[in-house]
Protein backbone atom coordinates (compact mmCIF):
# COMPACT_ATOMS: atom_id res chain seq x y z
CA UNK A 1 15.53 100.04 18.76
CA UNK A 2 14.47 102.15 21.49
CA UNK A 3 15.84 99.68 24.20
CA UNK A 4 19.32 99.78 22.23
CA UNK A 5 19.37 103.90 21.90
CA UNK A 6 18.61 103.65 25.90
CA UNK A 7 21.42 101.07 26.61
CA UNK A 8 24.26 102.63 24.68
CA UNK A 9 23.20 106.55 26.73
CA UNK A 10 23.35 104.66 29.73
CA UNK A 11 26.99 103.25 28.95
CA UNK A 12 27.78 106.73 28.40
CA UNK A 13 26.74 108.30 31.31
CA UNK A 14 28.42 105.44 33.10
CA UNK A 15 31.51 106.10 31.40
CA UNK A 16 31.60 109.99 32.21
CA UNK A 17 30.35 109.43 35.66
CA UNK A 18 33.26 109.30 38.51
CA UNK A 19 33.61 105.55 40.31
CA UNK A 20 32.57 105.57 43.75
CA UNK A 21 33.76 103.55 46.25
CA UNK A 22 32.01 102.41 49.80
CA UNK A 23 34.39 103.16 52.32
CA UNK A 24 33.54 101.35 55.81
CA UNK A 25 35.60 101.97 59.03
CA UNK A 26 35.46 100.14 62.35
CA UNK A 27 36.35 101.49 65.75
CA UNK A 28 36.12 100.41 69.53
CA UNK A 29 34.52 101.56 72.53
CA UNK A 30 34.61 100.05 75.57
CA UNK A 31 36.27 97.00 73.70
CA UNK A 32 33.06 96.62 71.67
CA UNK A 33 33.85 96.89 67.94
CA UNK A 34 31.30 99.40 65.96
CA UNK A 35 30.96 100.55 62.51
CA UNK A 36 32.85 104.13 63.08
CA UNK A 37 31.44 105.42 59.43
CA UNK A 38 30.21 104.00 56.37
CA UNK A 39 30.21 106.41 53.18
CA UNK A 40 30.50 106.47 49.68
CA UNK A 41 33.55 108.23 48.22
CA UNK A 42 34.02 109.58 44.89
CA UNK A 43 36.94 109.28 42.95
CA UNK A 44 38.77 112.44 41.65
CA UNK A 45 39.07 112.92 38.30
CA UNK A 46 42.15 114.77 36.85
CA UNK A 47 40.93 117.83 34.70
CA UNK A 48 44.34 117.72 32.85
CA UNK A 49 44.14 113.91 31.83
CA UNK A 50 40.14 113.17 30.91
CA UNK A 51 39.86 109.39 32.29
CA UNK A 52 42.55 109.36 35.03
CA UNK A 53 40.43 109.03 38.62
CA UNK A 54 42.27 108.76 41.92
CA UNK A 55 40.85 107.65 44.86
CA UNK A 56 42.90 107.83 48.06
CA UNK A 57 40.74 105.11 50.34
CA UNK A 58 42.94 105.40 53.82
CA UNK A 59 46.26 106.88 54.78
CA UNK A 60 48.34 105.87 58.39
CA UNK A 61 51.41 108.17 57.76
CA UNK A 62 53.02 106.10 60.27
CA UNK A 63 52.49 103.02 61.94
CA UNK A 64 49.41 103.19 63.82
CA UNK A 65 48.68 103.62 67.50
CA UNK A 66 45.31 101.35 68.24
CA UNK A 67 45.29 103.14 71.41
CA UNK A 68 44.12 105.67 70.18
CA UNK A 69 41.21 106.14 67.72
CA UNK A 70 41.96 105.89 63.73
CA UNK A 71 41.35 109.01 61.50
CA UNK A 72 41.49 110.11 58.23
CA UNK A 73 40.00 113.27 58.02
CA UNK A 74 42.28 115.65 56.05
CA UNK A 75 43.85 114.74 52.73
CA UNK A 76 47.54 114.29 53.95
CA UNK A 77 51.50 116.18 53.13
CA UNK A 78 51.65 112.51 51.13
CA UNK A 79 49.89 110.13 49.46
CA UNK A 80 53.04 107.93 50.21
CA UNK A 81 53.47 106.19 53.87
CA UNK A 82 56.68 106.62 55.91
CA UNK A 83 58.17 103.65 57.37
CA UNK A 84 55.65 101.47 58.80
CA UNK A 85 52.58 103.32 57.46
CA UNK A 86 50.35 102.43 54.95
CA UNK A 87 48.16 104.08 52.18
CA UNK A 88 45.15 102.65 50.15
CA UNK A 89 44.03 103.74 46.66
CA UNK A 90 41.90 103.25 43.89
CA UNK A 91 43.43 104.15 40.17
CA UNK A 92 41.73 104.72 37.41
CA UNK A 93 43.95 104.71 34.28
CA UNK A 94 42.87 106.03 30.89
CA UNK A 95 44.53 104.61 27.62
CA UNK A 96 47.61 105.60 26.37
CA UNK A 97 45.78 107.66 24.09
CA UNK A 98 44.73 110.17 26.20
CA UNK A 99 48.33 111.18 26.75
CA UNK A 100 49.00 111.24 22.71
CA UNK A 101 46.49 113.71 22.51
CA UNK A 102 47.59 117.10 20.71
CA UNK A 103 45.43 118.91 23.23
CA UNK A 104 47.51 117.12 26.51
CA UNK A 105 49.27 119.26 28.53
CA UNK A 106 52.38 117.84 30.30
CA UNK A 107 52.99 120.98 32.18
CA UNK A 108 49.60 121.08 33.35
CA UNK A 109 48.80 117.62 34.05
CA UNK A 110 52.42 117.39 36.55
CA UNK A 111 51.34 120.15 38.23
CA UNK A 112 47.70 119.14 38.84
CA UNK A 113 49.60 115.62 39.87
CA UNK A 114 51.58 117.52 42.13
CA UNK A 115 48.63 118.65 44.20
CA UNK A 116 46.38 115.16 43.74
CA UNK A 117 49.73 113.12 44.47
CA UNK A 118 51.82 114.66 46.91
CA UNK A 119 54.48 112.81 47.75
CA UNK A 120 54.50 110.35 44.65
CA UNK A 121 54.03 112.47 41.99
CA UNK A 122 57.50 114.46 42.49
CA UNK A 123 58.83 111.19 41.75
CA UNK A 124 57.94 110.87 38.32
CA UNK A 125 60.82 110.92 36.05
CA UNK A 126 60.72 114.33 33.44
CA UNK A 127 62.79 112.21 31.11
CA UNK A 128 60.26 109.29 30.93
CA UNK A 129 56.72 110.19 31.95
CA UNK A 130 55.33 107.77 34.33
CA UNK A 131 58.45 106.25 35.19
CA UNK A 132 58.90 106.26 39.43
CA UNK A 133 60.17 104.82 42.79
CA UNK A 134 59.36 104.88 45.98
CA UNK A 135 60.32 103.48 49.41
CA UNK A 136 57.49 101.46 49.59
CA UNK A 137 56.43 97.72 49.31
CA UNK A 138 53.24 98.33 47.13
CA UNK A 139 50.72 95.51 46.65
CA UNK A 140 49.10 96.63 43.31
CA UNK A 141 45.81 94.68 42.14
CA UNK A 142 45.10 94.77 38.56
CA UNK A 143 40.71 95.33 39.61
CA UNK A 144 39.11 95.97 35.56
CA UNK A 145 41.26 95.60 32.59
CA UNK A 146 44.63 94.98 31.54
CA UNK A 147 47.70 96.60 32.40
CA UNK A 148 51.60 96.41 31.56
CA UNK A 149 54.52 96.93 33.87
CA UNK A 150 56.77 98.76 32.63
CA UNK A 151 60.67 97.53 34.48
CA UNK A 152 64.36 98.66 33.38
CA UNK A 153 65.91 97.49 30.33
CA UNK A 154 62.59 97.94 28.42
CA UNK A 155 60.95 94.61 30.21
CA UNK A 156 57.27 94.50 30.01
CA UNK A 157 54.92 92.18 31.64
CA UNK A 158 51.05 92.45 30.52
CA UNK A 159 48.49 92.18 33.56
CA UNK A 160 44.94 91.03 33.57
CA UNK A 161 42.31 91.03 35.83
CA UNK A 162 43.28 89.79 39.34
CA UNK A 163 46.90 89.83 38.76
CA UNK A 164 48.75 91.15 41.76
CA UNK A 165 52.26 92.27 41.51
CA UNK A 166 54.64 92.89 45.06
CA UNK A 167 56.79 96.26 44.04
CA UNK A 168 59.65 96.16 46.51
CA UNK A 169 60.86 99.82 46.22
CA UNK A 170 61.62 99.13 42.21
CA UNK A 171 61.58 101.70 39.44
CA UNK A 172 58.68 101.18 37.36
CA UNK A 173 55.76 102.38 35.35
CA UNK A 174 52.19 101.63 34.96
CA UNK A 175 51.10 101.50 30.79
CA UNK A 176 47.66 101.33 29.51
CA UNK A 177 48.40 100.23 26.29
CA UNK A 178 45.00 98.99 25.00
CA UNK A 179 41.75 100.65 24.41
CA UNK A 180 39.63 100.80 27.34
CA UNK A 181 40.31 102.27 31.04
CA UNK A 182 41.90 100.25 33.58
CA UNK A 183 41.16 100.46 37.34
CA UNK A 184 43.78 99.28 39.50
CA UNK A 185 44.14 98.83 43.59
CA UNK A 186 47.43 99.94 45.28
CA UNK A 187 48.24 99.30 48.97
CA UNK A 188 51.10 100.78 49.78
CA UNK A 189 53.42 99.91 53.07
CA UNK A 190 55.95 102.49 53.71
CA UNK A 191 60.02 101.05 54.11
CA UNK A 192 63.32 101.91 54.90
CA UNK A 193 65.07 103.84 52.28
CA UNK A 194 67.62 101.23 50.51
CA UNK A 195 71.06 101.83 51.51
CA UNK A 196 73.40 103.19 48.93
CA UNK A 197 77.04 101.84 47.93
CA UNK A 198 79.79 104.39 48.02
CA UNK A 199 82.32 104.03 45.56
């Protein structure tokens, strides 16, 4: 009995604690490779949207010099690459639920987004929450849990566990349609902007 009471408070403390995530990064000196830092990072959870962690691993804004040495020392104008630069991220995603909440805040949540997300979250559609594009190829790792795309048209493809999709600069959303929180992994490689036809 005891054992049980103990087991199900340490599932909740799990569950309210943030994820961490061990960050390593390598650098050069005198053409000898050497661990540069190794540190835990916690993710940031959104006060507007109980569940939702985001975790931005790495950001090049642009395509990197290896001449010089790599840094990531600020949190950057945008979470979102340019051409030839690349971001990293861990995303915590709580169910649907969360958002059908009578105490969510839309207003509240896009403008904490704004801050977290610069640079991705001004794409979100008003007219359909969650709905975005970027000009980006994104490489997005379904990590715990099951997830569903969400394409044009209403198409819907439902994700498990070490699914990957390639998002070549599509419109799209990310639903958490069942019960428990999904973490997902996004690398994101910045692109040319598609060109558009004039009538």
């Amino acid at each position: 009995m005891n054992r049980t009471a103990t087991k199900k408070r340490e599932l909740s403390e799990r569950v309210k604690k943030p994820a961490t995530y061990r960050r390593i990064v390598t650098g050069n000196v005198n053409g000898k490779s050497f661990v540069q830092s190794d540190e835990p990072l916690a993710a940031y959870e959104f006060k507007t949207v109980p569940g939702y962690e985001h975790t931005l691993i790495w950001v090049n804004p642009a395509i990197p010099d290896l001449s010089t040495e790599q840094r990531f020392d600020r949190y950057p104008d945008s979470v979102v690459p340019g051409p030839g630069g690349t971001s990293l991220h861990f995303v915590t995603f709580p169910p649907g639920s969360a958002f059908a909440d009578p105490s969510f805040d839309a207003e509240a949540a896009q403008e904490e987004a704004l801050v977290r997300l610069r640079g991705l979250a001004d794409h979100f559609e008003k007219e359909d929450p969650g709905m975005h594009k970027t000009n980006t190829v994104d490489y997005a790792v379904v990590y715990d849990g099951e997830m569903w795309l969400e394409l044009d048209d209403g198409e819907t493809l439902h994700l498990s566990r070490g699914d990957v999709v390639v998002q070549n600069g599509t419109r799209h959303a990310w639903r958490n349609k069942g019960n428990k929180p999904v973490t997902m992994l996004f690398f994101l490689n910045g692109a040319r902007a598609r060109e558009t036809s004039q009538a």
